[in-house]
PDB file of N, CA and C in Angstrom:
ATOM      1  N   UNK A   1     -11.671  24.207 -24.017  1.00  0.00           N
ATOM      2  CA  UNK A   1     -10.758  23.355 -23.273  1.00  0.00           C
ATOM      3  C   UNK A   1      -9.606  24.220 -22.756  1.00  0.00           C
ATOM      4  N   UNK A   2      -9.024  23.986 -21.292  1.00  0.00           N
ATOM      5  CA  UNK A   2      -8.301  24.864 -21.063  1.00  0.00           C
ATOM      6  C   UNK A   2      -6.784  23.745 -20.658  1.00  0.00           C
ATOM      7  N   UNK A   3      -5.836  24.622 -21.392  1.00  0.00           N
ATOM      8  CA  UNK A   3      -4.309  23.598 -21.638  1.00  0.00           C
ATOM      9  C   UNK A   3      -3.639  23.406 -20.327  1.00  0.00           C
ATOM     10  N   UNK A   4      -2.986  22.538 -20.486  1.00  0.00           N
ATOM     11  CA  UNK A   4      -2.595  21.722 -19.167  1.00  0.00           C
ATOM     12  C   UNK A   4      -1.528  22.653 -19.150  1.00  0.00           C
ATOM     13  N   UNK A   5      -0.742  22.757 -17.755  1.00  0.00           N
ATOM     14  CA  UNK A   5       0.090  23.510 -16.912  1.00  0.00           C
ATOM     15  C   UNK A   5       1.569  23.224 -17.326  1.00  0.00           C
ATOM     16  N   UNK A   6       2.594  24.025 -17.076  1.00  0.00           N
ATOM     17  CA  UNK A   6       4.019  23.748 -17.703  1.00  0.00           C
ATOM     18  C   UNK A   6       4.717  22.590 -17.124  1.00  0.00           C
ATOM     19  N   UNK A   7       4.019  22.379 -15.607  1.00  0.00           N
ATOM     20  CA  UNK A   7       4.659  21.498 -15.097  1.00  0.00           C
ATOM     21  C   UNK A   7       3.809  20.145 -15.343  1.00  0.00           C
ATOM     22  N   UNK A   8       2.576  19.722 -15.997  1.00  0.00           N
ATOM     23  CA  UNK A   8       2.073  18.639 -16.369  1.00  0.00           C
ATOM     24  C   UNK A   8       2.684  18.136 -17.307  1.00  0.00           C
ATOM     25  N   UNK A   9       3.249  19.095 -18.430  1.00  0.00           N
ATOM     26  CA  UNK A   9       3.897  18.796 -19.690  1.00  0.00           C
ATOM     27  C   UNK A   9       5.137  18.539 -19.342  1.00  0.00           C
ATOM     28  N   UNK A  10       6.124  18.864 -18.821  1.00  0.00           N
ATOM     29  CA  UNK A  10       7.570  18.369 -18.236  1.00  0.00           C
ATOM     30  C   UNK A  10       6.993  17.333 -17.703  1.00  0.00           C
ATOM     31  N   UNK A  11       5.748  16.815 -17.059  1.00  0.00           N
ATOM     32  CA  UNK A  11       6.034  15.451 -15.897  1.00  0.00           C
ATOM     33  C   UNK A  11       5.922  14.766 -17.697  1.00  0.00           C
ATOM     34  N   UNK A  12       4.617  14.407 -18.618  1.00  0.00           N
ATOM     35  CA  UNK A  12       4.771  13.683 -19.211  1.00  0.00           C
ATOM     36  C   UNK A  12       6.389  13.443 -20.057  1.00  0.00           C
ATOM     37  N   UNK A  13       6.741  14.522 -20.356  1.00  0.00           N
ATOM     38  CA  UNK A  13       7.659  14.493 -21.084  1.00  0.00           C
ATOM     39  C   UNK A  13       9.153  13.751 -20.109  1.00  0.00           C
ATOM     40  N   UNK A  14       9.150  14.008 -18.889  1.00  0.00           N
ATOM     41  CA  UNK A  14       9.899  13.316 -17.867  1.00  0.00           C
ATOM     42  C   UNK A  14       9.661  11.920 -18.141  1.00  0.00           C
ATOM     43  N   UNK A  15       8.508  11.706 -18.344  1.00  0.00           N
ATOM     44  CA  UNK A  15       7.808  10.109 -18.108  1.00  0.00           C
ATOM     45  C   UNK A  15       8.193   9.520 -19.033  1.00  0.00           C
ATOM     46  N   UNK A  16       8.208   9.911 -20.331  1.00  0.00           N
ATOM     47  CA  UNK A  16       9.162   8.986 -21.714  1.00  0.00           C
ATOM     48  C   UNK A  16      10.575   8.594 -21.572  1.00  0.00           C
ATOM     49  N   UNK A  17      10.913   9.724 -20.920  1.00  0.00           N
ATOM     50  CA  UNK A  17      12.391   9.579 -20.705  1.00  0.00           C
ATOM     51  C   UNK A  17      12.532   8.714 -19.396  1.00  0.00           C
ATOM     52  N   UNK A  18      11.597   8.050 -18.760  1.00  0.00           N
ATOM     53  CA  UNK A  18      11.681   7.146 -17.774  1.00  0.00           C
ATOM     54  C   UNK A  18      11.188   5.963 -18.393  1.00  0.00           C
ATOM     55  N   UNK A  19      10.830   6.050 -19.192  1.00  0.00           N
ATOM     56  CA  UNK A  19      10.208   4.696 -19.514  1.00  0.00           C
ATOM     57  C   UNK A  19       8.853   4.888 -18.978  1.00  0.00           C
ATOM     58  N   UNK A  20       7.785   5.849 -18.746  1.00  0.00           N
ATOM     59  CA  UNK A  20       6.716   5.138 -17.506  1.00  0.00           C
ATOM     60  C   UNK A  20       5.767   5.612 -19.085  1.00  0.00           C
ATOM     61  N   UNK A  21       6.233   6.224 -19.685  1.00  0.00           N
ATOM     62  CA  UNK A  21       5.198   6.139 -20.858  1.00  0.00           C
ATOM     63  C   UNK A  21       5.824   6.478 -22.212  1.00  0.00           C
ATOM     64  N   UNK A  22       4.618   6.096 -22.812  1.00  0.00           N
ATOM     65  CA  UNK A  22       5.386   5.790 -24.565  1.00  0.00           C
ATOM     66  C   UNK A  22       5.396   7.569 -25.126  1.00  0.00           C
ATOM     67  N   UNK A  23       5.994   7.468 -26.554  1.00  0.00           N
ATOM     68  CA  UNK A  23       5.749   8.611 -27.001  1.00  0.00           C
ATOM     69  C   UNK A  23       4.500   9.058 -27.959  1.00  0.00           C
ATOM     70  N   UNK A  24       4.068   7.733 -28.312  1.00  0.00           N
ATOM     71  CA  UNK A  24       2.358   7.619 -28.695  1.00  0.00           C
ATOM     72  C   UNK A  24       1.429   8.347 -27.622  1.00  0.00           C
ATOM     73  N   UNK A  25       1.740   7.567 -26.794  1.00  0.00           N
ATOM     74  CA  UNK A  25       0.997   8.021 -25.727  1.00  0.00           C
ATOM     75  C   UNK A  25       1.022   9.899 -25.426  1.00  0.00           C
ATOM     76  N   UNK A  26       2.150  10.297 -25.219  1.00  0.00           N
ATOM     77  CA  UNK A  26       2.415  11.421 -24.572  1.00  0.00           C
ATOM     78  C   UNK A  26       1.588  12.395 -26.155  1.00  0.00           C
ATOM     79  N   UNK A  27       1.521  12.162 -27.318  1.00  0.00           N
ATOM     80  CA  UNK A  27       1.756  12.302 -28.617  1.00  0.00           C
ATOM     81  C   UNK A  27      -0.207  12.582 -28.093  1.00  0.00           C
ATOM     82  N   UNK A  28      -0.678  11.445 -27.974  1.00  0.00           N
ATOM     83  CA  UNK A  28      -2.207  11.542 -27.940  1.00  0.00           C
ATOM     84  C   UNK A  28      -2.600  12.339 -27.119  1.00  0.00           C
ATOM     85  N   UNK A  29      -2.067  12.159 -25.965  1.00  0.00           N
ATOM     86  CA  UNK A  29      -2.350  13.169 -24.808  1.00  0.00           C
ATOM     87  C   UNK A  29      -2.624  14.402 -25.385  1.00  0.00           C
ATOM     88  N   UNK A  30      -1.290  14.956 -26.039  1.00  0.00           N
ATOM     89  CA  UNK A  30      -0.970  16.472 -26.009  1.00  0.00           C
ATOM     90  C   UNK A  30      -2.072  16.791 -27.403  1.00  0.00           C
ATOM     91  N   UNK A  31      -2.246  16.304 -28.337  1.00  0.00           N
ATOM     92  CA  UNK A  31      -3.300  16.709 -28.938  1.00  0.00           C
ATOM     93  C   UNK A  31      -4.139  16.487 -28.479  1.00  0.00           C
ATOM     94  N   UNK A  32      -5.070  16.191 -28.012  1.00  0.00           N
ATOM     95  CA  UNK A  32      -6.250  16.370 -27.599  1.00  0.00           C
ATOM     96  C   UNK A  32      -6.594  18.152 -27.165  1.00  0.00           C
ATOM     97  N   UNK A  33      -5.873  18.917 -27.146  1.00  0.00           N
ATOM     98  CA  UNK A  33      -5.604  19.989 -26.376  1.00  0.00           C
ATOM     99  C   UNK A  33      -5.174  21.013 -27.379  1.00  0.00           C
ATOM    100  N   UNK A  34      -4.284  20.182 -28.694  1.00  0.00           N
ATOM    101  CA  UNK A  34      -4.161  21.263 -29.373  1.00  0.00           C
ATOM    102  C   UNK A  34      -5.388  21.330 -31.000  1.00  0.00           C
ATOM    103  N   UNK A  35      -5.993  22.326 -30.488  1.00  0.00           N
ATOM    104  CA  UNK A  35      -6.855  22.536 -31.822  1.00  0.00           C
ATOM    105  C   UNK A  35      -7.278  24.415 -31.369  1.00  0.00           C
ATOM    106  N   UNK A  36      -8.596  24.365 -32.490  1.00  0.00           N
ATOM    107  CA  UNK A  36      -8.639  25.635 -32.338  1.00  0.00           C
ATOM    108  C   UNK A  36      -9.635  26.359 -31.215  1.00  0.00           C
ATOM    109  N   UNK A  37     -10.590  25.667 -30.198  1.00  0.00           N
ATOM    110  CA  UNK A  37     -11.130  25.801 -29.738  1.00  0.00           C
ATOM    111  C   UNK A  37     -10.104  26.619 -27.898  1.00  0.00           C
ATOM    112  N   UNK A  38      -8.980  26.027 -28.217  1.00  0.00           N
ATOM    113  CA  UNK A  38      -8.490  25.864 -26.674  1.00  0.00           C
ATOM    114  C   UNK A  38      -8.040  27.687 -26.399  1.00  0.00           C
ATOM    115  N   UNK A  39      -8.272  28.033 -24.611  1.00  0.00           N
ATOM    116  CA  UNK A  39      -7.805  28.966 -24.458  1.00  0.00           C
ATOM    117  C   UNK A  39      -6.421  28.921 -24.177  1.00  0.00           C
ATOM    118  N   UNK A  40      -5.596  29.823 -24.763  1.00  0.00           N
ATOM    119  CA  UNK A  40      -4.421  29.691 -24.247  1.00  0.00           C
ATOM    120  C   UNK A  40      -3.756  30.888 -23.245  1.00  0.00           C
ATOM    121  N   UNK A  41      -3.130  30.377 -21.569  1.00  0.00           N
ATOM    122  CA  UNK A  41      -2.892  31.567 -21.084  1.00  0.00           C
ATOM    123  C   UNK A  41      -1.749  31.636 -21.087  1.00  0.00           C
ATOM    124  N   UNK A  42      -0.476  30.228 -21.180  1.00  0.00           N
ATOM    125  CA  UNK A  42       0.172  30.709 -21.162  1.00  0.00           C
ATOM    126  C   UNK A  42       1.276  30.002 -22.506  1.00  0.00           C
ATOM    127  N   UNK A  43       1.710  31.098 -22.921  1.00  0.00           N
ATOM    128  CA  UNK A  43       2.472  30.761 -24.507  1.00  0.00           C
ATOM    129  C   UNK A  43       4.250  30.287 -24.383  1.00  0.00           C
ATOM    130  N   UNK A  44       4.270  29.624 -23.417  1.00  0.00           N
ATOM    131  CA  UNK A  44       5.935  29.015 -23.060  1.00  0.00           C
ATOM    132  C   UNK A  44       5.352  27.801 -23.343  1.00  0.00           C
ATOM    133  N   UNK A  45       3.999  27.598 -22.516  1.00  0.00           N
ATOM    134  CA  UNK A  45       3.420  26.111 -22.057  1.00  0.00           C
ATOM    135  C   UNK A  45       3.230  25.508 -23.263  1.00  0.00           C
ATOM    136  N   UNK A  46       2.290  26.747 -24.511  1.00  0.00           N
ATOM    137  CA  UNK A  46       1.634  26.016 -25.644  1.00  0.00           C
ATOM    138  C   UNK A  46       2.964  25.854 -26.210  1.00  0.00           C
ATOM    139  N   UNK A  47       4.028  26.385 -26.612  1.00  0.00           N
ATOM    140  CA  UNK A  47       4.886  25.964 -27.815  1.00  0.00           C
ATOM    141  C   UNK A  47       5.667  24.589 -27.007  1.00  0.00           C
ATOM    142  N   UNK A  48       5.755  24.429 -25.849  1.00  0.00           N
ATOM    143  CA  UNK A  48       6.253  22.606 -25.085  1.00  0.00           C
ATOM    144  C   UNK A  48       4.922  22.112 -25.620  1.00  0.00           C
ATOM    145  N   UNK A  49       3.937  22.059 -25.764  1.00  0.00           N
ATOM    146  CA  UNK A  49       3.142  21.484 -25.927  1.00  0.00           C
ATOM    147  C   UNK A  49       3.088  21.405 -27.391  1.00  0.00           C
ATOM    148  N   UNK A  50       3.193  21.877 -28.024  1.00  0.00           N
ATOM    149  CA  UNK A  50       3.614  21.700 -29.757  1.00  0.00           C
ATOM    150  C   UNK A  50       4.395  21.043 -29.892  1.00  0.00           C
ATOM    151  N   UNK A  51       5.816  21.101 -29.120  1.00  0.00           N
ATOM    152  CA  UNK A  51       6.809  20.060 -29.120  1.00  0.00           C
ATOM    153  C   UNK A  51       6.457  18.750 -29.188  1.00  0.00           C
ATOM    154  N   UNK A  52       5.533  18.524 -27.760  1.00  0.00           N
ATOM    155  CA  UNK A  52       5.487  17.310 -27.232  1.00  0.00           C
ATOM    156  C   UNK A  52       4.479  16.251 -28.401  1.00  0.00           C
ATOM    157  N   UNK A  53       3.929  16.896 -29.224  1.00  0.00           N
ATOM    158  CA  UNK A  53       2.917  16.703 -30.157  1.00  0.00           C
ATOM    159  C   UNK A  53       3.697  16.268 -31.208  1.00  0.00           C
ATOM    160  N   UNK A  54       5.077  16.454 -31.231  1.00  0.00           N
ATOM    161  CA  UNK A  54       6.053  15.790 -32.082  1.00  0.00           C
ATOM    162  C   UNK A  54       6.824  14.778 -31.935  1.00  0.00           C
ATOM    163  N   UNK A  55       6.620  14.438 -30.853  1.00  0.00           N
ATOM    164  CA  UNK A  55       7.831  13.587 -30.144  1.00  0.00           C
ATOM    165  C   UNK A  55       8.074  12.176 -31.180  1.00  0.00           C
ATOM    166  N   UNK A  56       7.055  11.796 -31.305  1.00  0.00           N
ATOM    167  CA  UNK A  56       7.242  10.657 -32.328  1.00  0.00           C
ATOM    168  C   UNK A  56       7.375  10.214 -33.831  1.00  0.00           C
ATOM    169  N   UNK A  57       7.380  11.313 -34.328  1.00  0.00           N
ATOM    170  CA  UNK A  57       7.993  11.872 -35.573  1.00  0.00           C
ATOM    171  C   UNK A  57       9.393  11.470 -35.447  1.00  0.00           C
ATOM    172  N   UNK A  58       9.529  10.133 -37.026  1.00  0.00           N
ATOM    173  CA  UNK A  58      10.810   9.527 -37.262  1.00  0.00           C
ATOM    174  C   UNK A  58      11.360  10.409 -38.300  1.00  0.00           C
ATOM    175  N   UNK A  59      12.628  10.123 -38.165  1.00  0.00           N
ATOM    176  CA  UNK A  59      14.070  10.681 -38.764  1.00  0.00           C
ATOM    177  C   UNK A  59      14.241   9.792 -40.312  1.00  0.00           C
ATOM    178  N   UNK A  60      14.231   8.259 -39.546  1.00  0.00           N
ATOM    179  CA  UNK A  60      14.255   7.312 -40.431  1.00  0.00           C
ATOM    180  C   UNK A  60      13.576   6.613 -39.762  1.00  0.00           C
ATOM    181  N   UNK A  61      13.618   5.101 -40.597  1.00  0.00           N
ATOM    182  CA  UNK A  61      12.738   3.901 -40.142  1.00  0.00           C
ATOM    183  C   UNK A  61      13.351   3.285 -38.849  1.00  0.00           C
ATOM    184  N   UNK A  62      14.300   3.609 -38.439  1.00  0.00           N
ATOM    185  CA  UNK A  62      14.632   3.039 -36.848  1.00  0.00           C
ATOM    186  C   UNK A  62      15.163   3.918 -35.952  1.00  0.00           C
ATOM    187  N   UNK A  63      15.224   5.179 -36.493  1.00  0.00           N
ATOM    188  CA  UNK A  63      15.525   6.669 -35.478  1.00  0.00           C
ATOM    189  C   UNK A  63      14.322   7.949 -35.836  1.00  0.00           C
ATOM    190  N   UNK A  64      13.950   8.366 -34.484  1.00  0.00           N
ATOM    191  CA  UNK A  64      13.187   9.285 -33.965  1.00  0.00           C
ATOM    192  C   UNK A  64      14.019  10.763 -34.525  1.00  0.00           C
ATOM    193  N   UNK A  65      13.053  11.758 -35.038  1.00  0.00           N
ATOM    194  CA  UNK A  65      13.357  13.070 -35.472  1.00  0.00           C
ATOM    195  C   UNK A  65      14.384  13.609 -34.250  1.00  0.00           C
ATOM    196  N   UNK A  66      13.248  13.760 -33.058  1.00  0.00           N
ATOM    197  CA  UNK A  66      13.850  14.568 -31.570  1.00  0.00           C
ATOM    198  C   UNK A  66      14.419  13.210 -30.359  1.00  0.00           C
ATOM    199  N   UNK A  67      15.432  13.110 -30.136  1.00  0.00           N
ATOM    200  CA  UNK A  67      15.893  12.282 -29.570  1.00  0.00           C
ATOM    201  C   UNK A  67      15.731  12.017 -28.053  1.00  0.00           C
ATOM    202  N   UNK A  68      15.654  11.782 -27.022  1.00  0.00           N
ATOM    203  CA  UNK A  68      15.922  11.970 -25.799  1.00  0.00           C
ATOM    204  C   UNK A  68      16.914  13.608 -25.001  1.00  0.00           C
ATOM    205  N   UNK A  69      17.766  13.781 -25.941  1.00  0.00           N
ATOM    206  CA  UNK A  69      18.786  14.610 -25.477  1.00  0.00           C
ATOM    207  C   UNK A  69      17.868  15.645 -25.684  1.00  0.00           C
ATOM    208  N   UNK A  70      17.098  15.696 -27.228  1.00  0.00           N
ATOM    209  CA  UNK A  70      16.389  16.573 -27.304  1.00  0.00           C
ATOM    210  C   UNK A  70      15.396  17.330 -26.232  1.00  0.00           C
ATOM    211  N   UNK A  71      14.776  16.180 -25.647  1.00  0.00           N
ATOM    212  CA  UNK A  71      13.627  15.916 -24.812  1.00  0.00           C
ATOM    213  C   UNK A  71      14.059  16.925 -23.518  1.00  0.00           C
ATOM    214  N   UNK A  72      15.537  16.109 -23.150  1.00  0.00           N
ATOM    215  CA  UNK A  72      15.939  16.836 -22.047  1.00  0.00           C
ATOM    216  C   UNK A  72      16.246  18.263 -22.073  1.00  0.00           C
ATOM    217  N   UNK A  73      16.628  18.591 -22.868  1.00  0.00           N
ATOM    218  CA  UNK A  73      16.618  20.550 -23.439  1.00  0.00           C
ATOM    219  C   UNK A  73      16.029  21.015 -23.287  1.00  0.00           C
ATOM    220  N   UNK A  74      14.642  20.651 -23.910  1.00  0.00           N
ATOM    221  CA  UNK A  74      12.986  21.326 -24.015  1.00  0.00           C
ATOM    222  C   UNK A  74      12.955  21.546 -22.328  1.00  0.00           C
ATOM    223  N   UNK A  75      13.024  20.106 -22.118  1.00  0.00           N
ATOM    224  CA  UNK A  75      12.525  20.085 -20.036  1.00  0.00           C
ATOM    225  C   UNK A  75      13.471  21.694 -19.427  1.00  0.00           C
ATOM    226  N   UNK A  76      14.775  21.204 -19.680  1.00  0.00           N
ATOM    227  CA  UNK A  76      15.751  22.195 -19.464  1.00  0.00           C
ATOM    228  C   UNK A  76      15.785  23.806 -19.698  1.00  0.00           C
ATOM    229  N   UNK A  77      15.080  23.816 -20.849  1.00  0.00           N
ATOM    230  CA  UNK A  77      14.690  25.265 -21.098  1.00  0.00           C
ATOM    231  C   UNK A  77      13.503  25.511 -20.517  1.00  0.00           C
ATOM    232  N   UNK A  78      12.450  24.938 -20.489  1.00  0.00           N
ATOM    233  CA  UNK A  78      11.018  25.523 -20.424  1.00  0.00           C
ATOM    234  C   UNK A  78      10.786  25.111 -18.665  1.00  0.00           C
ATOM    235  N   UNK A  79      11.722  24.778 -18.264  1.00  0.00           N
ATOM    236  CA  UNK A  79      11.700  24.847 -16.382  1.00  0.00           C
ATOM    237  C   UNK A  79      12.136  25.938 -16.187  1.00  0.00           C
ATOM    238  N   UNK A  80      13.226  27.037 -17.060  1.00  0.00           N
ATOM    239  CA  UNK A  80      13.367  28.055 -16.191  1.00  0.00           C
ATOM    240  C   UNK A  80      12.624  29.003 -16.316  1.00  0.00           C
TER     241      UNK A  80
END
């Protein structure tokens, strides 16, 4: 399987932070992709993509580990 592009992973990760999708969702997506079979070419993309594989990982029972602000950083760093 070959891993989705830096800018596929910023759109999903854009997309939570819009509301246009959940973090389950973005969560299922991005594993599907991470195991041991996948080639990886480029290693900025895979560690956003490790991220994004976390997104829904709680803190507590009514707060999320990585927050939105978080979200926006990752986008923020891994665009330049």
């Amino acid at each position: 399987m070959i891993q989705p592009k830096m800018q596929t992973i910023i759109e999903k990760l854009t997309g939570v932070l819009n509301g246009e999708i959940s973090r389950d969702d973005v969560v299922n997506w991005s594993l599907q992709f991470i195991d041991d079979d996948m080639r990886i070419d480029d290693f900025k993309a895979w560690e956003l993509l490790k991220l994004a594989g976390s997104i829904d990982l709680y803190e507590s029972p009514n707060s999320y580990l990585y927050t939105d602000e978080d979200i926006r950083n990752w986008i923020s760093e891994y665009s330049n």
